[in-house]
Protein backbone atom coordinates (compact mmCIF):
# COMPACT_ATOMS: atom_id res chain seq x y z
CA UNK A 1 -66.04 14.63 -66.25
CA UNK A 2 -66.57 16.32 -63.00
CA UNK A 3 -63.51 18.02 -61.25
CA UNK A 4 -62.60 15.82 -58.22
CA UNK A 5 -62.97 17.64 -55.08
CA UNK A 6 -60.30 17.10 -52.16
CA UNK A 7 -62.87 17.28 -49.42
CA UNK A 8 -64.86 14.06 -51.05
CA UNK A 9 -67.48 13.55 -53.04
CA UNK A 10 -69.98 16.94 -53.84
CA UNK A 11 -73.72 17.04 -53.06
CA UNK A 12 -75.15 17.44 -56.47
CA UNK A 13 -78.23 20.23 -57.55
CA UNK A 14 -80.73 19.97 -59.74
CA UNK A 15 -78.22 21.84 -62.40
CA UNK A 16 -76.25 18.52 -62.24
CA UNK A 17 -79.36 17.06 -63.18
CA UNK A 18 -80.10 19.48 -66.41
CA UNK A 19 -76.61 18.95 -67.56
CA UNK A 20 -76.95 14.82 -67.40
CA UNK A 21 -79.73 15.12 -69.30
CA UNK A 22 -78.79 17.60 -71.68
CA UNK A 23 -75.17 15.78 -72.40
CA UNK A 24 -76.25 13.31 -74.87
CA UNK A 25 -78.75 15.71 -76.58
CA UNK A 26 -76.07 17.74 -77.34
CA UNK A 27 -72.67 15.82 -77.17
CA UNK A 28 -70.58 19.33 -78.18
CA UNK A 29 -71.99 20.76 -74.34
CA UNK A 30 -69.18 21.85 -72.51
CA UNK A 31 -71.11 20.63 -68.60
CA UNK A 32 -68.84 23.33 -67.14
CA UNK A 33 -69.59 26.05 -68.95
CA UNK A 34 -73.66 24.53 -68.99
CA UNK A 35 -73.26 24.48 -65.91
CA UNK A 36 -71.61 27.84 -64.15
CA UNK A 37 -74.35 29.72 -66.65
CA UNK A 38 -77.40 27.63 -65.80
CA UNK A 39 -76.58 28.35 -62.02
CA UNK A 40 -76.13 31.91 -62.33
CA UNK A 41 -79.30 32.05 -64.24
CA UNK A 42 -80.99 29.88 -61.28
CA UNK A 43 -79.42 31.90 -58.36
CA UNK A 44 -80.69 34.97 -60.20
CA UNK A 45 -84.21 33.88 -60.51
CA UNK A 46 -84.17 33.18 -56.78
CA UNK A 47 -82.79 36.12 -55.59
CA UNK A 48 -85.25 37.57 -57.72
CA UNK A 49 -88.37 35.77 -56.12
CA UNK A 50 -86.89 36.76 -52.37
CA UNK A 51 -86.78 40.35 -53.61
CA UNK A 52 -89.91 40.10 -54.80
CA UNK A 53 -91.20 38.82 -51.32
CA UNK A 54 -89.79 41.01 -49.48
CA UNK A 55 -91.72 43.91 -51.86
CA UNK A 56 -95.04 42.08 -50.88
CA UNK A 57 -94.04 41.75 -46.96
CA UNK A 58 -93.55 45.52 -46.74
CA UNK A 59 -96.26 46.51 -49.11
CA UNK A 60 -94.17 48.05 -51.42
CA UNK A 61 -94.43 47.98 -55.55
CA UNK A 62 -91.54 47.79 -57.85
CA UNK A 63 -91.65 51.21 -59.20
CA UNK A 64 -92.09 52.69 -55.31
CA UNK A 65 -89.04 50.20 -53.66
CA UNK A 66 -86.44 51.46 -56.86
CA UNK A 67 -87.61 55.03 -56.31
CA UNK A 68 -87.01 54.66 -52.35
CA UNK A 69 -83.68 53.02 -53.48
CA UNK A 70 -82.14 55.84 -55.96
CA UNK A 71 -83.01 58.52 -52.76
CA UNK A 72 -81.56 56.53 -50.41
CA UNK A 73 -78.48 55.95 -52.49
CA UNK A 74 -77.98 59.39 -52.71
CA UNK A 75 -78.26 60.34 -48.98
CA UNK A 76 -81.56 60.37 -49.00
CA UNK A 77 -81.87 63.60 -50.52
CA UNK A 78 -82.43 64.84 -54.24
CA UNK A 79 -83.70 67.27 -56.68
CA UNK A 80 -86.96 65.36 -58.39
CA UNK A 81 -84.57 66.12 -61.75
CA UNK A 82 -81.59 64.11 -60.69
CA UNK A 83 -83.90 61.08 -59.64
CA UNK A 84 -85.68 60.83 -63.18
CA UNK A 85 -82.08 60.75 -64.73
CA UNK A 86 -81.30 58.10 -61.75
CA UNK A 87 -84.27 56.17 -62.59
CA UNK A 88 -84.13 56.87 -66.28
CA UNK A 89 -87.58 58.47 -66.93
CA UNK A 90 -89.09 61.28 -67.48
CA UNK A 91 -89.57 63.98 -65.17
CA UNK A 92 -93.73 63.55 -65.26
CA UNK A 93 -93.17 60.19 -64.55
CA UNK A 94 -91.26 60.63 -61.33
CA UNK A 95 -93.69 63.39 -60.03
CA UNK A 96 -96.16 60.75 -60.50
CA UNK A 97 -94.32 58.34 -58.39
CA UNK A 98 -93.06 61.60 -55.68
CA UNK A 99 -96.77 62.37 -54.88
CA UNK A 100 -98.07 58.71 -54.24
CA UNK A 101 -94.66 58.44 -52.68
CA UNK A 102 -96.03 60.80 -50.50
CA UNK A 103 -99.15 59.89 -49.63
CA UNK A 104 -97.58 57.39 -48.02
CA UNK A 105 -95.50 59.16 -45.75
CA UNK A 106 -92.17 57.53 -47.56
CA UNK A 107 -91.04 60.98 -48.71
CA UNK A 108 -91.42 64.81 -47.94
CA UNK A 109 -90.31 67.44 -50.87
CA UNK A 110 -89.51 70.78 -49.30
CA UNK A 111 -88.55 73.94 -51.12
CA UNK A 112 -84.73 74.32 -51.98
CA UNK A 113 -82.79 76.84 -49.69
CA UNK A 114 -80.68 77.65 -52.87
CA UNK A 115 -83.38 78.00 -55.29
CA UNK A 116 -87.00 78.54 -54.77
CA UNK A 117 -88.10 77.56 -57.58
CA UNK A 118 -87.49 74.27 -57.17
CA UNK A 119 -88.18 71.28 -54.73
CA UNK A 120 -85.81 68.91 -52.82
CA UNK A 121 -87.15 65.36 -52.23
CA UNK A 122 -86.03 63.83 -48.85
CA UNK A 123 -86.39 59.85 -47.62
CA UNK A 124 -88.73 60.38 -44.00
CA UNK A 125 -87.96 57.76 -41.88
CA UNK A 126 -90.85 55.82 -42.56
CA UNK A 127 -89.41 55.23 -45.51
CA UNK A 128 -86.08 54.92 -44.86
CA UNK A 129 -87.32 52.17 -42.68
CA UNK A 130 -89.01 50.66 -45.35
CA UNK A 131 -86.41 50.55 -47.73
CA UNK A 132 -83.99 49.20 -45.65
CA UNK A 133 -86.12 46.23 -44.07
CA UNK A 134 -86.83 45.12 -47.94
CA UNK A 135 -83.05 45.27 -48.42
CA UNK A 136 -82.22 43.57 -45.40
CA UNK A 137 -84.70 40.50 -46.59
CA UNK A 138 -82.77 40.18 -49.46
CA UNK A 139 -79.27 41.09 -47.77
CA UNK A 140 -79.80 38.03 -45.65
CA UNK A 141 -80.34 35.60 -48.19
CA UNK A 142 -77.22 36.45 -50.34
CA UNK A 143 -75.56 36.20 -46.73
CA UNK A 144 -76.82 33.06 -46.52
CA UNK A 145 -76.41 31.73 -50.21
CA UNK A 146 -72.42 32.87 -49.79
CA UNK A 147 -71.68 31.91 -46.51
CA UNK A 148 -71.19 28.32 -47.53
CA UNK A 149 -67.91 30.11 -48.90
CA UNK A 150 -65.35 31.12 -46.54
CA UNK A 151 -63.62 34.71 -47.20
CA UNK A 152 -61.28 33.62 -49.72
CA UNK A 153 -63.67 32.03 -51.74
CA UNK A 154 -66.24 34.59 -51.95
CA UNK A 155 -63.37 37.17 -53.13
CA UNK A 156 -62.04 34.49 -55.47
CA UNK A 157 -65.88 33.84 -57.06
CA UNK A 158 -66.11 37.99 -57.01
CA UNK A 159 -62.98 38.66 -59.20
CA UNK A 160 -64.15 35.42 -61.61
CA UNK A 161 -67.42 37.26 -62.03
CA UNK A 162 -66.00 40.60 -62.39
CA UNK A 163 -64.31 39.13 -65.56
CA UNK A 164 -67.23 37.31 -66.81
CA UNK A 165 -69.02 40.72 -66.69
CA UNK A 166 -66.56 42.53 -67.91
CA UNK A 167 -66.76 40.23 -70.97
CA UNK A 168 -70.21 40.85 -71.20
CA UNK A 169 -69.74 44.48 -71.32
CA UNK A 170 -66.97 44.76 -73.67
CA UNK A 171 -67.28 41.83 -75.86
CA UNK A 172 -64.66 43.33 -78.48
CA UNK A 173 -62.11 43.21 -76.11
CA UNK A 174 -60.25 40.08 -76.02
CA UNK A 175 -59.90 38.41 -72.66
CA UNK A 176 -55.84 38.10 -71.76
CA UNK A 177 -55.73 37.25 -68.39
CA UNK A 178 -56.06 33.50 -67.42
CA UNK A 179 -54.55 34.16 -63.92
């Protein structure tokens, strides 16, 4: 049974439609809990395929958008070292990605002014431009996807999924808090 909304009746998804059909298949289903999971797994699969666009639209691979996205997230400046442990490879495998990197103009590495052995990788602004209009496809759409909720809502369905997750995390510590 559905919970009865106060603003009338609710436009139904194709989850709805999963759930109706799965019901009598498997009469134990809980259609809430079927439900909340089958959307998250659905809204994550989209956001995944905008993301994905938005790779394509600026020309960008995978591998080249996360490396952009560990330099810009710190400052847009790093020691090749602290990105590999960012990015959890091997050091060989991020020079590999630095020099194509590169190529393209998306980064410069310049010698460190505290230790000349070493190199300091730096976002140009090519590719901090880059980065940021991938992000900014993908910024728009959650935007979008959450502005049906009004403020309060959108905290509300943060702190629910902060507890969901934090299940997830630490699943041999017993949830308490039924706020």
């Amino acid at each position: 049974m559905e919970p009865t909304d106060p603003a009338g009746p609710r436009q139904r998804d194709w989850t709805d439609e999963h759930v109706a059909r799965w019901q009598p298949v498997l009469p134990g289903l809980d259609p809430v809990v079927e439900g909340a999971v089958t959307r998250m797994k659905k809204l994550s699969v989209h956001l995944r395929r905008v993301r994905e666009q938005s790779l394509l639209d600026f020309d960008l691979e995978r591998h080249e958008f996360d490396t952009l996205h560990k330099l810009a997230g710190r400052g847009g400046s790093a020691a090749p070292s602290d990105l590999a442990q960012d990015l959890d490879l091997a050091p060989a495998s991020v020079t590999g990605r630095l020099d194509a990197l590169e190529k393209r103009g998306f980064v410069r590495r310049t010698p460190s002014t505290t230790d000349r052995r070493r190199v300091v990788v730096e976002l140009t602004a090519s590719g901090r431009e880059t980065w940021l209009g991938a992000m900014d496809v993908l910024g728009h759409e959650e935007e979008r996807l959450l502005g049906v909720l009004d403020k309060d809502e959108r905290v509300l369905l943060n702190d629910m999924l902060r507890r969901v997750m934090t299940a997830a995390e630490h699943p041999d510590v017993p949830e308490t808090w039924h706020g």
